[in-house]
Protein backbone atom coordinates (compact mmCIF):
# COMPACT_ATOMS: atom_id res chain seq x y z
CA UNK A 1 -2.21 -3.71 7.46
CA UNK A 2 -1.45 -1.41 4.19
CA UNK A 3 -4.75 -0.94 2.95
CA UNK A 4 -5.01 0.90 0.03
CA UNK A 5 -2.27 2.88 -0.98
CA UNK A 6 1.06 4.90 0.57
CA UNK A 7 -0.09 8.03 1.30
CA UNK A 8 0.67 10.29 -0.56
CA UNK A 9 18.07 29.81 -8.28
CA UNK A 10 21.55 30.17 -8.08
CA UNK A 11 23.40 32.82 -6.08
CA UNK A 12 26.69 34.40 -5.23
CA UNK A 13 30.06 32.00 -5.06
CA UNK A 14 32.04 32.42 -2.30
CA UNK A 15 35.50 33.52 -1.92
CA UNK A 16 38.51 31.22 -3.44
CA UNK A 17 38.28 28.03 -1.12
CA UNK A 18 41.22 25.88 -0.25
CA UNK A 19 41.99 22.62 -2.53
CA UNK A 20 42.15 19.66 -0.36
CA UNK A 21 43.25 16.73 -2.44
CA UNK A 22 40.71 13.75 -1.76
CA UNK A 23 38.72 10.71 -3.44
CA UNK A 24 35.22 9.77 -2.96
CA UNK A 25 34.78 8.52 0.35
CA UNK A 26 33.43 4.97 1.26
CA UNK A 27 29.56 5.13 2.22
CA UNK A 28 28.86 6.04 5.73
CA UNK A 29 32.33 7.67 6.17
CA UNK A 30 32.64 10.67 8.64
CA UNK A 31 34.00 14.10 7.93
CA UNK A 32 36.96 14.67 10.13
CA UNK A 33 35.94 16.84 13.23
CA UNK A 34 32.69 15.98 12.78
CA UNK A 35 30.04 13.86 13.73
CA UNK A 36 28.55 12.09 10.58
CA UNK A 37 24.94 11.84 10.12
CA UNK A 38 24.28 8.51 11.01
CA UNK A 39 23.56 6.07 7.50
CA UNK A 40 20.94 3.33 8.91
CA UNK A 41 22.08 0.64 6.10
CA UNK A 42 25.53 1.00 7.46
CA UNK A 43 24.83 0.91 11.05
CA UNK A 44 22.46 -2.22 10.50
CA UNK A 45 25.02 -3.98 8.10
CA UNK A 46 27.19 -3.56 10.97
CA UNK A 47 24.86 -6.01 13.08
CA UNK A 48 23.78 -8.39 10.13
CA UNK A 49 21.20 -6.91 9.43
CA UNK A 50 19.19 -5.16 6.90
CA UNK A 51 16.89 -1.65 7.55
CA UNK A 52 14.59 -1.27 5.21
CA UNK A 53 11.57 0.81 4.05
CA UNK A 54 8.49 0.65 2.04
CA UNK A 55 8.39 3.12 -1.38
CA UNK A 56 6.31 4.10 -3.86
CA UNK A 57 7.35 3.38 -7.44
CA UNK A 58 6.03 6.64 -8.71
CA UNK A 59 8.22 8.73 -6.12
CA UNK A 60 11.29 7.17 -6.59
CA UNK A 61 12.66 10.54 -8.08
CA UNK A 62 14.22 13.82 -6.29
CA UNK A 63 14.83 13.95 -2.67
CA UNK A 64 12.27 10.86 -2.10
CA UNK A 65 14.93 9.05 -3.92
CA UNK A 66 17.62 10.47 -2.37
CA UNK A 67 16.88 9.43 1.03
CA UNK A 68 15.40 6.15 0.41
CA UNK A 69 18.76 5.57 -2.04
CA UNK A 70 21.45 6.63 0.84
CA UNK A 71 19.23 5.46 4.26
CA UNK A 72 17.94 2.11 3.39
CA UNK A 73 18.93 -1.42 2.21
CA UNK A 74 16.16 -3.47 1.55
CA UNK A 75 13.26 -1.80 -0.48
CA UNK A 76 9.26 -3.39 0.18
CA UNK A 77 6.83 -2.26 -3.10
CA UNK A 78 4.17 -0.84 -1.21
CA UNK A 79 1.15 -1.48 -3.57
CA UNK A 80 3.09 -2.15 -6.84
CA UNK A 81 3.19 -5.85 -6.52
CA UNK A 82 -0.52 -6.92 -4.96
CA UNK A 83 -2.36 -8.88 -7.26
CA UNK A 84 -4.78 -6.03 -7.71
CA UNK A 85 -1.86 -4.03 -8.98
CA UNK A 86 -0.50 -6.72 -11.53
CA UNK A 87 -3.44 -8.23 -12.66
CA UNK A 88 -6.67 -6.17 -12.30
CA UNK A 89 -7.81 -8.20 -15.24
CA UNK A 90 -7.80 -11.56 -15.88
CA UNK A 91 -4.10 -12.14 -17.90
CA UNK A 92 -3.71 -8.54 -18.04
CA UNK A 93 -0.30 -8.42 -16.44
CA UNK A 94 0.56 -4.78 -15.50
CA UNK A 95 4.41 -4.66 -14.29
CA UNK A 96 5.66 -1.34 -14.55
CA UNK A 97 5.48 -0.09 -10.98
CA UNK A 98 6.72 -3.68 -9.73
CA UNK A 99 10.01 -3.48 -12.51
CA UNK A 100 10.26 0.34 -11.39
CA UNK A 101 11.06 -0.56 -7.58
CA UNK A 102 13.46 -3.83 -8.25
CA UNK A 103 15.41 -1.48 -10.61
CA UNK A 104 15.73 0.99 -8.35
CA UNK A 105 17.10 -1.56 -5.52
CA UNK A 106 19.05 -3.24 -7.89
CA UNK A 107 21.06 -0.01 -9.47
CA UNK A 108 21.58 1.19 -5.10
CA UNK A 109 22.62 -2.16 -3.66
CA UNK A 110 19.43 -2.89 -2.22
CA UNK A 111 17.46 -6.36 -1.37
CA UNK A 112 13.98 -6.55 -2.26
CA UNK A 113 10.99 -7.39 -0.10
CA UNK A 114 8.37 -8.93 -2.86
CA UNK A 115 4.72 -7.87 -0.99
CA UNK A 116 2.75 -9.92 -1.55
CA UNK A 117 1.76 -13.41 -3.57
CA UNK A 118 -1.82 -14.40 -1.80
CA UNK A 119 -3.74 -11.84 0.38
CA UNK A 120 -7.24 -11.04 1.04
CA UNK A 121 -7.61 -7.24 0.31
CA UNK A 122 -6.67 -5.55 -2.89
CA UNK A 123 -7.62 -8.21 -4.94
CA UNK A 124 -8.98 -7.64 -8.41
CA UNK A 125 -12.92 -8.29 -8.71
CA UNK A 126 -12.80 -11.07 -11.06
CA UNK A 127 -10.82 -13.09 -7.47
CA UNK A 128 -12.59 -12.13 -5.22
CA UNK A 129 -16.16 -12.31 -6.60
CA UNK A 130 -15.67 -14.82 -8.57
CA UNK A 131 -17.76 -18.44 -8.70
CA UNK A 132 -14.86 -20.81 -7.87
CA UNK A 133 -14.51 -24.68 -7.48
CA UNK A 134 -11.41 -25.37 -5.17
CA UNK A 135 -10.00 -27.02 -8.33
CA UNK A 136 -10.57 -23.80 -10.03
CA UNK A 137 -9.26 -21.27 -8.08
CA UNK A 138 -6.05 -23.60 -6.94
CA UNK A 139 -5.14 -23.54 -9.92
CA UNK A 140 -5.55 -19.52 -10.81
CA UNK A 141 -3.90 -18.99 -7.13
CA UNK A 142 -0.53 -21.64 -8.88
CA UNK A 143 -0.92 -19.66 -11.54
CA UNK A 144 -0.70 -16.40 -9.99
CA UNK A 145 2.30 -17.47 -7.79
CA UNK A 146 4.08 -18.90 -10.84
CA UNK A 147 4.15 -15.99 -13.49
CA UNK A 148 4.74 -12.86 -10.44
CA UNK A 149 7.30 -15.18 -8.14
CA UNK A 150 8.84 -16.79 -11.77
CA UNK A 151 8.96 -12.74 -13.49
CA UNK A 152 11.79 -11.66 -10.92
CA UNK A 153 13.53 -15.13 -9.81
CA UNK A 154 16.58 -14.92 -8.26
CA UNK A 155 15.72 -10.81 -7.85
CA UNK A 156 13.66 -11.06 -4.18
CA UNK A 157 15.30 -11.50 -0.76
CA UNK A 158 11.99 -12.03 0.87
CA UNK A 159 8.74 -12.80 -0.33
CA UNK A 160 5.61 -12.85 2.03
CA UNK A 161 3.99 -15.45 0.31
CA UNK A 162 0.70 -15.17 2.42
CA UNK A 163 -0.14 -12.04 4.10
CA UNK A 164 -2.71 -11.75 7.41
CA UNK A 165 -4.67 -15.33 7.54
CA UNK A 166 -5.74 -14.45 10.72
CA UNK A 167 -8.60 -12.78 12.57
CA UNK A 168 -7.92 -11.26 16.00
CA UNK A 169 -9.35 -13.90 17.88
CA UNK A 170 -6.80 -16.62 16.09
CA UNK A 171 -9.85 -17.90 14.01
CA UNK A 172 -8.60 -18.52 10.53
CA UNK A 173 -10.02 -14.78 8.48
CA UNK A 174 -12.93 -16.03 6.02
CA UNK A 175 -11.08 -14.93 2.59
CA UNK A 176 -12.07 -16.25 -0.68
CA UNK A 177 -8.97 -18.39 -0.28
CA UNK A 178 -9.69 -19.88 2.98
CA UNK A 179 -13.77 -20.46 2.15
CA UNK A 180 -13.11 -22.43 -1.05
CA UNK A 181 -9.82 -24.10 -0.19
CA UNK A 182 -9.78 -24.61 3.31
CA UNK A 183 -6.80 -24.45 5.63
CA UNK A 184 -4.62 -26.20 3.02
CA UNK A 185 -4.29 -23.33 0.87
CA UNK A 186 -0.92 -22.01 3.29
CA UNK A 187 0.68 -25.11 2.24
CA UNK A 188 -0.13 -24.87 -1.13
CA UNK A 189 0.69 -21.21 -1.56
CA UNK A 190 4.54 -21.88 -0.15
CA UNK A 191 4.68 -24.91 -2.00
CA UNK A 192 4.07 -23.29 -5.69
CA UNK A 193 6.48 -20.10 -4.34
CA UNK A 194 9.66 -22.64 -3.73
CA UNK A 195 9.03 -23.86 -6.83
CA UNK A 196 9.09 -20.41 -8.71
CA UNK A 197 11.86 -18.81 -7.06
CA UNK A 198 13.84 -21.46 -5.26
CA UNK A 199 16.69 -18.80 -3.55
CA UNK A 200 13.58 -16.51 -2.07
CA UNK A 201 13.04 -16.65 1.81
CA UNK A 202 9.27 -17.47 2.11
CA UNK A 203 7.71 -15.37 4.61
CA UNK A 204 4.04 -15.36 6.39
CA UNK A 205 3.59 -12.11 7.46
CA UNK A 206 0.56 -10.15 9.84
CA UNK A 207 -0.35 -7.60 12.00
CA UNK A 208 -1.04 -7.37 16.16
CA UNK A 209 1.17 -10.31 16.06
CA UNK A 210 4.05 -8.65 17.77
CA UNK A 211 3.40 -9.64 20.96
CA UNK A 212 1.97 -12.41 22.54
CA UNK A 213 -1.20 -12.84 22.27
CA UNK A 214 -4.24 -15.18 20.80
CA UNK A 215 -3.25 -14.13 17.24
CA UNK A 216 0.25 -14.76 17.44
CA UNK A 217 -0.04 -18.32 19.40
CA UNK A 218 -2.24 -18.80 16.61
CA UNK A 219 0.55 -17.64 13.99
CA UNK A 220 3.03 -19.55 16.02
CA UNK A 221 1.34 -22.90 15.96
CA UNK A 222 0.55 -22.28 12.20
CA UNK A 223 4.34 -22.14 11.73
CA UNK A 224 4.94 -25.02 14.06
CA UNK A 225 2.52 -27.30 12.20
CA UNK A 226 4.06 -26.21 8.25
CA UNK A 227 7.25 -26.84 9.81
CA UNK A 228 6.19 -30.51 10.84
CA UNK A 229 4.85 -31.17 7.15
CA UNK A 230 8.05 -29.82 5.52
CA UNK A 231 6.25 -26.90 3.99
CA UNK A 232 9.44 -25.00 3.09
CA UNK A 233 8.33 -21.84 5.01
CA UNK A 234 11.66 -19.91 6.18
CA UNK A 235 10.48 -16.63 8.02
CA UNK A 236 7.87 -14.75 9.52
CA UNK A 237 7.25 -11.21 9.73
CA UNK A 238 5.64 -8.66 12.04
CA UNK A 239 4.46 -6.32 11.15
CA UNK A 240 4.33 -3.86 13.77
CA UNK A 241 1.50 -0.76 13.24
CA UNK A 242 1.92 0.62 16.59
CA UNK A 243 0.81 3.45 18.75
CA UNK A 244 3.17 5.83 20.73
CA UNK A 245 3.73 4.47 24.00
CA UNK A 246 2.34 0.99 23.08
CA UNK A 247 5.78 -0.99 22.31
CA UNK A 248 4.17 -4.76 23.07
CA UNK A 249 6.67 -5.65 26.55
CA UNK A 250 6.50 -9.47 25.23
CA UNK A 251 8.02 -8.42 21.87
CA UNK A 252 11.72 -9.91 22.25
CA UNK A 253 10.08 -12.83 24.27
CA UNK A 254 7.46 -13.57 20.78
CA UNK A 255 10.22 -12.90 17.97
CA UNK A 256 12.66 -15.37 20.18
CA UNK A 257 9.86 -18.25 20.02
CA UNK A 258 9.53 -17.80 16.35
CA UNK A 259 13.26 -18.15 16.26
CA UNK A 260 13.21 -21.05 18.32
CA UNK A 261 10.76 -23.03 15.96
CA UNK A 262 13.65 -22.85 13.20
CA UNK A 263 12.72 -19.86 11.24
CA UNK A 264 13.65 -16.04 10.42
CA UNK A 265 12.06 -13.23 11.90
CA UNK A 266 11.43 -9.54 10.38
CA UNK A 267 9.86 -6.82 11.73
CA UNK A 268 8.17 -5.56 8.11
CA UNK A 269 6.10 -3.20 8.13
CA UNK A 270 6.85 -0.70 11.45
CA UNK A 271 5.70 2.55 11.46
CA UNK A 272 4.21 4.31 14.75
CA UNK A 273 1.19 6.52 14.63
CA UNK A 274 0.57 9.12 17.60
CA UNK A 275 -2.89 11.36 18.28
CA UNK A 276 -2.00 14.79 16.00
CA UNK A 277 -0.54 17.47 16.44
CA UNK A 278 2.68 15.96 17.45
CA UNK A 279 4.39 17.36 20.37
CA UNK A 280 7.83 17.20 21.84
CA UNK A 281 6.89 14.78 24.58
CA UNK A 282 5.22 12.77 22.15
CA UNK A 283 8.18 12.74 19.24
CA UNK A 284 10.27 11.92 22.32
CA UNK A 285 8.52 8.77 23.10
CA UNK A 286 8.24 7.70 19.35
CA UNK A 287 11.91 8.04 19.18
CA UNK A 288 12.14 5.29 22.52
CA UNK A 289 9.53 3.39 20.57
CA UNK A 290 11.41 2.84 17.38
CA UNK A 291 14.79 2.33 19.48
CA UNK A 292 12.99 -0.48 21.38
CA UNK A 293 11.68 -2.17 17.98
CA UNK A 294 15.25 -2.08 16.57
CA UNK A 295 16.87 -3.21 20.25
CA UNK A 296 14.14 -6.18 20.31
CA UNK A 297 15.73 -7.47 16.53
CA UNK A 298 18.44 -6.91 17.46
CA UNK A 299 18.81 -9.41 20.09
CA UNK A 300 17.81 -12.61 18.71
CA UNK A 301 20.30 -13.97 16.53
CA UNK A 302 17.50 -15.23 13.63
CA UNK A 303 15.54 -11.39 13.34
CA UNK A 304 16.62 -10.52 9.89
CA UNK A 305 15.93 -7.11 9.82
CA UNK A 306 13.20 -4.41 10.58
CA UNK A 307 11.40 -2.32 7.61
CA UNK A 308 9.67 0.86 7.72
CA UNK A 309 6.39 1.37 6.28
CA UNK A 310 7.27 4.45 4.39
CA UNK A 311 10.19 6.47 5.68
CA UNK A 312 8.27 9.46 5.43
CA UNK A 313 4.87 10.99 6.74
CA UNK A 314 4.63 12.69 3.37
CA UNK A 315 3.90 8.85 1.87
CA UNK A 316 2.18 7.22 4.95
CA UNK A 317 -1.39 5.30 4.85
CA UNK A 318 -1.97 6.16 8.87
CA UNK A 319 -4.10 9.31 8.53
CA UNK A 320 -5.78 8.18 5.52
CA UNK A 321 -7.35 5.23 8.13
CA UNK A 322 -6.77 6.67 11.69
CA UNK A 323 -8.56 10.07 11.57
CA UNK A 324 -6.74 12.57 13.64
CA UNK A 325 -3.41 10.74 13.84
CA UNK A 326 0.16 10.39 12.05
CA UNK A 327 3.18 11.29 12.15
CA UNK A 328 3.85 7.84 12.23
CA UNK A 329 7.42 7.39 10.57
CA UNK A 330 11.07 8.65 11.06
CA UNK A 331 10.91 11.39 8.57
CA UNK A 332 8.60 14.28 8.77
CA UNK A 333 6.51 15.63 5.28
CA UNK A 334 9.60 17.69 4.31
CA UNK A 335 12.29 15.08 4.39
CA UNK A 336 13.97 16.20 7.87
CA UNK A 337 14.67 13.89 10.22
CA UNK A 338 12.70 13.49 13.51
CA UNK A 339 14.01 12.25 16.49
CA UNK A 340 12.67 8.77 15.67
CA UNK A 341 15.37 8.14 13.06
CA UNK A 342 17.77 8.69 15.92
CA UNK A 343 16.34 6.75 17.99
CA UNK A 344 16.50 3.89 15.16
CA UNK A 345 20.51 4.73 14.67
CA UNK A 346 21.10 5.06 18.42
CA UNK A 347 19.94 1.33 19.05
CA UNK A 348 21.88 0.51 15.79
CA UNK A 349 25.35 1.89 18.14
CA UNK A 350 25.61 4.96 16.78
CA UNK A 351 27.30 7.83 18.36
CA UNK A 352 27.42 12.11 18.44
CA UNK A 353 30.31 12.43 19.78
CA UNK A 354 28.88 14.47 22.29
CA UNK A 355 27.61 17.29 19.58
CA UNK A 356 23.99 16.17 19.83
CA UNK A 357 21.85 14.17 17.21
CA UNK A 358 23.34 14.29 14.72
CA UNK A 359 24.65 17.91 11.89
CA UNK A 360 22.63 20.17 12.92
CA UNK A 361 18.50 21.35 11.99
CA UNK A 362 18.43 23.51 9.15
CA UNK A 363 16.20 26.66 9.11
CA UNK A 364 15.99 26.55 5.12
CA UNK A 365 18.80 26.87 2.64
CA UNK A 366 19.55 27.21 -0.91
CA UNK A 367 21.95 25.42 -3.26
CA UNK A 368 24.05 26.75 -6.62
CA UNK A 369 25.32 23.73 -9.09
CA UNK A 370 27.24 24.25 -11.92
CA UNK A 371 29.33 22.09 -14.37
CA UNK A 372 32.81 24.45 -14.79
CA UNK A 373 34.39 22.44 -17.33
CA UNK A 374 33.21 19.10 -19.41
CA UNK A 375 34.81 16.74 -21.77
CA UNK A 376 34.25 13.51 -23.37
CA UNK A 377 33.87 11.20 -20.54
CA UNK A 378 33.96 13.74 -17.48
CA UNK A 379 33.42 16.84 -16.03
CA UNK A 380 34.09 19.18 -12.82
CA UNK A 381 31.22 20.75 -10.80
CA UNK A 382 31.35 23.76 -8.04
CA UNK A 383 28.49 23.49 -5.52
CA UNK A 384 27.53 26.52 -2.86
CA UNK A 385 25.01 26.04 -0.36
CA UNK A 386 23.62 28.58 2.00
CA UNK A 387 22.07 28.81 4.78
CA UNK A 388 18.67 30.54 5.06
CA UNK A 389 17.93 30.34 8.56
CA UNK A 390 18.17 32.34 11.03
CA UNK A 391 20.14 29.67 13.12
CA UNK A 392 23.92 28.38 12.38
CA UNK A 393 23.98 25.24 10.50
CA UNK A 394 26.56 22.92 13.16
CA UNK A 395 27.83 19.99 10.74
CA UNK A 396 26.47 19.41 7.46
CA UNK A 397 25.77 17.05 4.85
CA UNK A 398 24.11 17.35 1.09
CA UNK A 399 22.42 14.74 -0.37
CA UNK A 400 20.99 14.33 -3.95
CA UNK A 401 21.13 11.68 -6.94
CA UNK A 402 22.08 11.64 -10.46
CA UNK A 403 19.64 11.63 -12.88
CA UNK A 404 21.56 10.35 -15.76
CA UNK A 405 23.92 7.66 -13.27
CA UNK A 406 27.20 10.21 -13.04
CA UNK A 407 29.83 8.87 -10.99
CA UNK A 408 31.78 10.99 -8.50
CA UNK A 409 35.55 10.70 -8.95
CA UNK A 410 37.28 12.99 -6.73
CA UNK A 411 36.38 15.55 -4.61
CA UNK A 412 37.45 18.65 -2.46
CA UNK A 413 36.26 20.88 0.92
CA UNK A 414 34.03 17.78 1.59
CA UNK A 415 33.95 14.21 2.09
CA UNK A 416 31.88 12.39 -0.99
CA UNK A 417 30.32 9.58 -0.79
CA UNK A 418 28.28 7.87 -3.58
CA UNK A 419 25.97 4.26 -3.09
CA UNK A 420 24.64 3.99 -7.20
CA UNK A 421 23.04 7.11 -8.21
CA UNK A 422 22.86 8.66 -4.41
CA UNK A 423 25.50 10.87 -3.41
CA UNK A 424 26.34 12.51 0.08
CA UNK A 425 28.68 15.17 0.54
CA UNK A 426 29.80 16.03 4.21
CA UNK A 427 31.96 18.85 5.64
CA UNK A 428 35.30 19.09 6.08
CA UNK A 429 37.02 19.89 9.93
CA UNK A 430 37.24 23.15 8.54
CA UNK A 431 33.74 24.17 7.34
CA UNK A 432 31.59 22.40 9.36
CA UNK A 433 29.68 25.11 10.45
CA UNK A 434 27.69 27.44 8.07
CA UNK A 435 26.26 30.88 9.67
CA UNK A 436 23.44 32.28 8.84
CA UNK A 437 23.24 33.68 5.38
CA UNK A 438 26.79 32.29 4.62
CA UNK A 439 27.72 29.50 2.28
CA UNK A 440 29.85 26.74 2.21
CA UNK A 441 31.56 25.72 -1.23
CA UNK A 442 32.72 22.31 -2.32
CA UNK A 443 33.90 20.79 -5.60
CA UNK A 444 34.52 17.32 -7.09
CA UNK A 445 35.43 15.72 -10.93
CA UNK A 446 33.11 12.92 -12.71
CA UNK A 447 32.57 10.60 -15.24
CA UNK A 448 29.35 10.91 -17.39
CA UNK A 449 28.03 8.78 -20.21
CA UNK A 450 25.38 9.70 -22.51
CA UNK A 451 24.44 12.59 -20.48
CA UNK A 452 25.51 15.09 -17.60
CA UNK A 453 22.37 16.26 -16.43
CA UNK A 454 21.99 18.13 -13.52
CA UNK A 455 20.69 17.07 -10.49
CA UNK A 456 17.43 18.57 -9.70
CA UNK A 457 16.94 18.12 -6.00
CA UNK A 458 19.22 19.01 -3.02
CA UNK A 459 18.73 18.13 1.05
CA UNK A 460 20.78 19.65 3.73
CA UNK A 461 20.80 17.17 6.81
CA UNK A 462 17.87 16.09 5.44
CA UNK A 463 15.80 19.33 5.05
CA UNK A 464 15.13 19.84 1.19
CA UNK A 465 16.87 23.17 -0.55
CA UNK A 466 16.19 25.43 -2.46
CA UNK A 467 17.62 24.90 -6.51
């Protein structure tokens, strides 16, 4: 139920290193001797599937980028396309943020969840107070749906056309939609969003819906009945703001049902919030939590995918609303992976090879880039990353993205791997492990146009670097 909004120098080269001849790897690919940090759009490709997360335009920069770039193919605006967001006044279209994110999915390969056409909250004033005939506000709600589902045709995967009609009880919820146009506006609503971007999946989409319960049989018999008018609805989506420990047991039994009345299912908006501080018992659970979610998709052929509601708890809405609890997603503040995202890849069939979860934690490290040589159209780099902890590094792998869309064009002492402006370089068989205070050196070539400026944000396994 996203209320409101997302939550909120160089150093010594090491010795000579040996050239190994090699081009840029394709995404996901493992460094030999190694186990690869598992890539969740891979592993759910894999499956048919997509695994997606919710962003916030005005992050999409540095390691935010980064990770949502490389992890994650299917992108949900988390605020930046609510009718409060693109028209707080009457005709005042306000775009930016909603262009920002489709961009950005576009330029990495990534679907786009549009969210949302018609919901109750985070509507401007001028909708929700205002002194409507049905006639009236039908037509601003066609209106509405016509110039935000028409402005990026052909650009959205999914669009929840209407988002949480329902009290808890089943009873329809009293919003200025349902009190002025009665039951009908659902129909309507779909209606006017086939006709403004006829290649869109049209999704209903709400919360404590996941498993079966009053609110979902009422969901489920809405469905049945838009089905039985031809309303062209195609999907519904769950969103899935749980509590550790709380998985719903009739989850795979509810998403199969949907399935069975001749529509896609998504699991849209799953994050899942525990009582703070986090513990290891607690993380440990989370991480069976999210595995379950992604098992229960995973097993009925029509679940289209599962998105994350912010990959990160530095850009999560739970504590805002929950005092006293977070840590609700499968990246911690600082960009390192908890054992939730492991949990996701694990269901998604990925391995360790027996070398635990994944490269291993990193204490804190620093990294030195530098161009070497540039000409016209290309350039070689050097990059040297340490590590500042107090713990050996065990397999490793350096994200960033180009800020002026540099391509990688062959590389050496790691495995490169570029997805549009994200780039991952892994270790070698050779250098996989980086003691404390020692570095590990890589280099590549690369094609610029325009400009070759330097990337501005490192992670190692996920932990952000020092520049």
């Amino acid at each position: 139920m996203k209320l409101q909004s997302l939550r909120r120098a160089a150093f010594g080269i090491s010795a000579t290193a040996l050239l190994v001849a090699g081009a840029v790897a394709p995404a996901g690919a493992a460094p030999a001797g190694a186990a690869a940090e598992p890539v969740l759009r891979d592993l759910a490709a894999a499956h048919g599937i997509y695994y997606g997360t919710a962003v916030t335009a005005s992050k999409l920069n540095g390691t935010y980028a980064t990770v949502a770039a490389q992890q994650f193919d299917s992108l949900t605006p988390g605020n930046e396309m609510k009718w409060g967001s693109v028209e707080p006044v009457r005709g005042d279209f306000r775009w930016s943020g909603a262009d920002a994110v489709v961009d950005f999915a576009e330029a990495h390969g990534q679907k786009v969840r549009g969210h949302t056409l018609v919901w109750h909250s985070q509507l401007p004033s001028w909708v929700e107070n205002g002194s409507w005939t049905a006639d009236g506000l039908r037509a601003v709600v066609a209106d509405h749906i016509a110039t935000e589902a028409g402005r990026y045709k052909g650009r959205i995967d999914h669009w929840d056309v209407v988002n949480e009609p329902f009290n808890e009880d089943g009873t329809r919820r009293q919003s200025v939609f349902q009190r002025v146009l009665g039951d009908g506006y659902v129909a309507e609503a779909f209606r006017a969003a086939r006709a403004a971007d006829p290649a869109a999946k049209l999704y209903l989409n709400d919360y404590n819906v996941e498993g079966i319960n009053a609110k979902s049989d009422a969901m489920y018999n809405l469905v049945r009945s838009l089905k039985a008018q031809g309303v062209p609805i195609d999907g519904v989506g769950l969103q899935a703001h749980l509590i550790v420990g709380q998985v719903p047991s009739t989850l795979r039994a509810n998403i199969q049902r949907f399935a069975d009345l001749g529509v896609d299912v998504a699991v849209t908006e799953l994050d899942i919030r525990m009582t703070l501080p986090a513990t290891d018992a607690k993380l440990a659970q989370q991480k069976a939590d999210y595995k379950a979610v992604t098992q229960a998709c995973l097993a009925v052929a029509r679940c289209a995918g599962v998105t994350v509601w912010g990959f990160t708890d530095s850009d999560s809405w739970i504590p805002d609303f929950f005092e006293g609890q977070g840590a609700a997603t499968p990246y911690d503040e600082n960009y390192r992976p908890k054992p939730a995202y492991y949990g996701i890849a694990e269901a998604l069939g990925w391995t360790d090879g027996g070398t635990g979860p994944g490269p291993g934690p990193v204490g804190g490290c620093t990294v030195a880039y530098g161009v070497q040589n540039q000409w016209s159209t290309g350039f070689t780099a050097q990059v040297t990353v340490r590590n500042t902890g107090t713990a050996p590094v065990n397999g490793w792998r350096l994200d960033w993205t180009w800020p002026s869309g540099q391509r990688v064009t062959q590389a050496w002492n790691a495995t490169v791997t570029q997805s549009g402006t994200a780039v991952s370089a892994s270790n070698a068989s050779y250098n996989a492990t980086i003691a404390p205070g020692a570095t590990a050196t890589f280099g590549f070539n690369g094609s610029w146009s325009g400009a070759n400026t330097a990337p501005t944000a490192f992670t190692l396994n996920g932990a952000a670097c020092t520049v």
